[in-house]
Protein backbone atom coordinates (compact mmCIF):
# COMPACT_ATOMS: atom_id res chain seq x y z
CA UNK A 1 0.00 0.00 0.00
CA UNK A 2 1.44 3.56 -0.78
CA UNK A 3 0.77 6.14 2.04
CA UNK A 4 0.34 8.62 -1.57
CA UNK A 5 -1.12 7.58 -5.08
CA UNK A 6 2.19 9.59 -6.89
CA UNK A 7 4.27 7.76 -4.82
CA UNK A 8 6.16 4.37 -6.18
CA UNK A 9 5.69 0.92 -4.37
CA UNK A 10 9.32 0.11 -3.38
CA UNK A 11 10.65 -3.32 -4.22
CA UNK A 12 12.41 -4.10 -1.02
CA UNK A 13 10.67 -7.37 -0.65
CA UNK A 14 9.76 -10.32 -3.49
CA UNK A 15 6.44 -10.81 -3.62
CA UNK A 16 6.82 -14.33 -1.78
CA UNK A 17 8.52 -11.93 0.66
CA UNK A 18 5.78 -9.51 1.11
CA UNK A 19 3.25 -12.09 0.93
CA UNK A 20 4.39 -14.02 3.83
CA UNK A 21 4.81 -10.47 5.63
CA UNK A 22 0.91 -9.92 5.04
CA UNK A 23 0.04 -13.52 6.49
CA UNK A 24 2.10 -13.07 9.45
CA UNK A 25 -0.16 -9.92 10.13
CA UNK A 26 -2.85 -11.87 9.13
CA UNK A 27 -2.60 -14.90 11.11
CA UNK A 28 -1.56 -12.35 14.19
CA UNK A 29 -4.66 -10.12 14.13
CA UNK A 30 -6.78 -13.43 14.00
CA UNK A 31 -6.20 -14.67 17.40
CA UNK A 32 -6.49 -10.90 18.78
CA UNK A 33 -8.16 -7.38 19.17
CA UNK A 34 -5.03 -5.87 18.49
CA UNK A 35 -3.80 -4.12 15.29
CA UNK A 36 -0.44 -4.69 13.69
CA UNK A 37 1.02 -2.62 10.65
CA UNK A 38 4.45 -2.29 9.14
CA UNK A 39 6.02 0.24 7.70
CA UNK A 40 9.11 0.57 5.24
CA UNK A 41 10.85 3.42 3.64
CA UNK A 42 13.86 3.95 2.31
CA UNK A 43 15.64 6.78 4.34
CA UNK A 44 15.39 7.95 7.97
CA UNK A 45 17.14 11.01 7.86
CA UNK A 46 17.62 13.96 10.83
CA UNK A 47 15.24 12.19 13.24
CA UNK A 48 15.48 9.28 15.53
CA UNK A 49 13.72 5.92 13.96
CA UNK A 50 11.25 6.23 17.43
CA UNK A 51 10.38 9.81 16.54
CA UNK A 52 9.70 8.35 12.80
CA UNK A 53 7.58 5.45 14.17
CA UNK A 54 5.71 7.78 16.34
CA UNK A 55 4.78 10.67 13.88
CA UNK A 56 3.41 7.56 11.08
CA UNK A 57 1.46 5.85 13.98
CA UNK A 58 -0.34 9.09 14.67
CA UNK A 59 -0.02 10.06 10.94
CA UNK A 60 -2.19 6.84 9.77
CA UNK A 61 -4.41 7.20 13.03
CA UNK A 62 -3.32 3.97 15.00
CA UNK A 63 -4.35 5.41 17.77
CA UNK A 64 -7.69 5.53 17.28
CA UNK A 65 -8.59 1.45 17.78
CA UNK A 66 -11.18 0.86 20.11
CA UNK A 67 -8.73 -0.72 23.03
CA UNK A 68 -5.55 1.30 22.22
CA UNK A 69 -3.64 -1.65 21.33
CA UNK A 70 -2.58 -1.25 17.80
CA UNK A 71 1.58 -1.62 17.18
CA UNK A 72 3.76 0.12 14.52
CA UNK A 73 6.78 -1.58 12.79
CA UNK A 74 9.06 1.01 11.21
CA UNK A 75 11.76 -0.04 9.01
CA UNK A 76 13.84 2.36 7.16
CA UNK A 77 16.01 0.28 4.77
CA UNK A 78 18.93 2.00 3.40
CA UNK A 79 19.50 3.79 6.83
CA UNK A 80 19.46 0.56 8.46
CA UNK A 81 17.12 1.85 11.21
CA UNK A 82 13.90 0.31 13.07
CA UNK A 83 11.44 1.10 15.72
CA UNK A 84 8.90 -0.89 17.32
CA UNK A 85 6.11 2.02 17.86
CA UNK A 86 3.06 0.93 20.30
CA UNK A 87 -0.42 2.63 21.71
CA UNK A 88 -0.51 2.40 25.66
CA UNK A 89 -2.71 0.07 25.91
CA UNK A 90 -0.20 -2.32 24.73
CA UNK A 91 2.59 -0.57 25.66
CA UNK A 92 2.26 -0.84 29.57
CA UNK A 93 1.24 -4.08 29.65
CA UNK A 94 4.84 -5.59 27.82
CA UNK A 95 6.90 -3.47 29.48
CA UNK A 96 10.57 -1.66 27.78
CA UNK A 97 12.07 -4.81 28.39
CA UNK A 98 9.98 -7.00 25.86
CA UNK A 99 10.17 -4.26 23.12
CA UNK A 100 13.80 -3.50 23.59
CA UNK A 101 14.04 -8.03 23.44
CA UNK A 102 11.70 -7.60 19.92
CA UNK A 103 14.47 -5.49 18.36
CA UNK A 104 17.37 -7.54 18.98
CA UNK A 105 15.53 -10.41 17.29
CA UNK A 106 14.82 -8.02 14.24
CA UNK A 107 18.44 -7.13 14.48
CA UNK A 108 19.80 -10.61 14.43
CA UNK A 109 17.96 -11.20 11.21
CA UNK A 110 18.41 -8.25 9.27
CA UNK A 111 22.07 -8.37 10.31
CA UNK A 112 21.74 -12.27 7.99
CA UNK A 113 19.97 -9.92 5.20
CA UNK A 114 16.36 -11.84 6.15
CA UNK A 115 14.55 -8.47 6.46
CA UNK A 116 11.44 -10.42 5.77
CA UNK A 117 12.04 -13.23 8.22
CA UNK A 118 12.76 -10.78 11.21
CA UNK A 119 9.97 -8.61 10.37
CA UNK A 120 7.65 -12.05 9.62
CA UNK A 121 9.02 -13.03 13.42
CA UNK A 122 8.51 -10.04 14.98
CA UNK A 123 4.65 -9.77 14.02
CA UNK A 124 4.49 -13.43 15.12
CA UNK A 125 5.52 -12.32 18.43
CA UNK A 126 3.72 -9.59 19.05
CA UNK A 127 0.67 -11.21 17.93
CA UNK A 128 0.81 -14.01 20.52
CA UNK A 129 1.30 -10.97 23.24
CA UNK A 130 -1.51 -9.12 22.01
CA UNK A 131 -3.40 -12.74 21.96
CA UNK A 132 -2.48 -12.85 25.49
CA UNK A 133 -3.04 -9.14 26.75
CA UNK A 134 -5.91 -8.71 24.40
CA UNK A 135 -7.65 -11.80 22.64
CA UNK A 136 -10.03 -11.84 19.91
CA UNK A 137 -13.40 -11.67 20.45
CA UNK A 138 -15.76 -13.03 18.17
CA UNK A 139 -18.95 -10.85 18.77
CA UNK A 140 -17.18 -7.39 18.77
CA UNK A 141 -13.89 -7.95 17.16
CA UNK A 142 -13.56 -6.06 13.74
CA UNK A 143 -10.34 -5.38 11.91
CA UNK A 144 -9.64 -2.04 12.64
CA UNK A 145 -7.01 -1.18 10.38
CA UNK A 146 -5.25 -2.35 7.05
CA UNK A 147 -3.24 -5.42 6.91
CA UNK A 148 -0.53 -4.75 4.11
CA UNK A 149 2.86 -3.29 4.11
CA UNK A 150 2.73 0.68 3.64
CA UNK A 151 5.73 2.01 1.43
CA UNK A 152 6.72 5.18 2.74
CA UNK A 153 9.70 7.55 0.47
């Protein structure tokens, strides 16, 4: 998904790649209330990765859903920068700790070149602690927000 309609879908990932990206999200947001998106870009220049997480969380209103749970993956690619980016309702629940633990899996994997595989893992994980924190509910559960990848410059 492009964030604009000039702008041009990167090619960061095959399509296998982004495919199994989108199921990971997928399969995650199944088992939960939570929201999951990712975000990739090329370039994260003059501001910290967090501050770039934060302003596209806001930016594509994930904090609007319903329990405050929804979590931002930022990747900027070229820079070699990431940032896990997550409401409060979430947030306080998981503790620094476990999103500081998320990273350094994403790290150990991109540092092998699997960008999709850490990112694929990381969504995996998260969804199982939003499973926990916040499960799925069958009569009030909706999906809240998009599932696909959103290209950013």
């Amino acid at each position: 998904m492009k964030l604009f309609f000039w702008q041009k879908e990167r090619s960061f990932f095959t399509p296998e790649e982004r495919q199994l990206i989108v199921d990971a999200v997928r399969h995650a947001e199944h088992r939960t209330s939570g929201e999951i998106r990712v975000y990739v870009e090329s370039r994260c220049k003059y501001v910290d990765a967090i501050d770039q997480a934060a302003e596209i969380f806001f930016g594509l209103q994930m904090d609007q859903t319903a329990d405050r749970n929804a979590v931002l993956l930022y990747v900027a690619m070229k820079d070699h920068q990431l940032a896990i980016f997550a409401d409060e309702g979430i947030y306080q629940k998981l503790g620094q700790e476990y999103w500081n633990d998320e990273i350094k899996i994403m790290i150990s994997n991109f540092n092998q070149d699997d960008y999709a595989s850490g990112i694929r893992q990381c969504v995996t994980d998260i969804g199982e602690a939003l499973h926990e924190h916040f499960p799925f509910d069958n009569k009030s559960d909706k999906n809240e927000l998009p599932d696909d990848i959103v290209f950013g410059r």
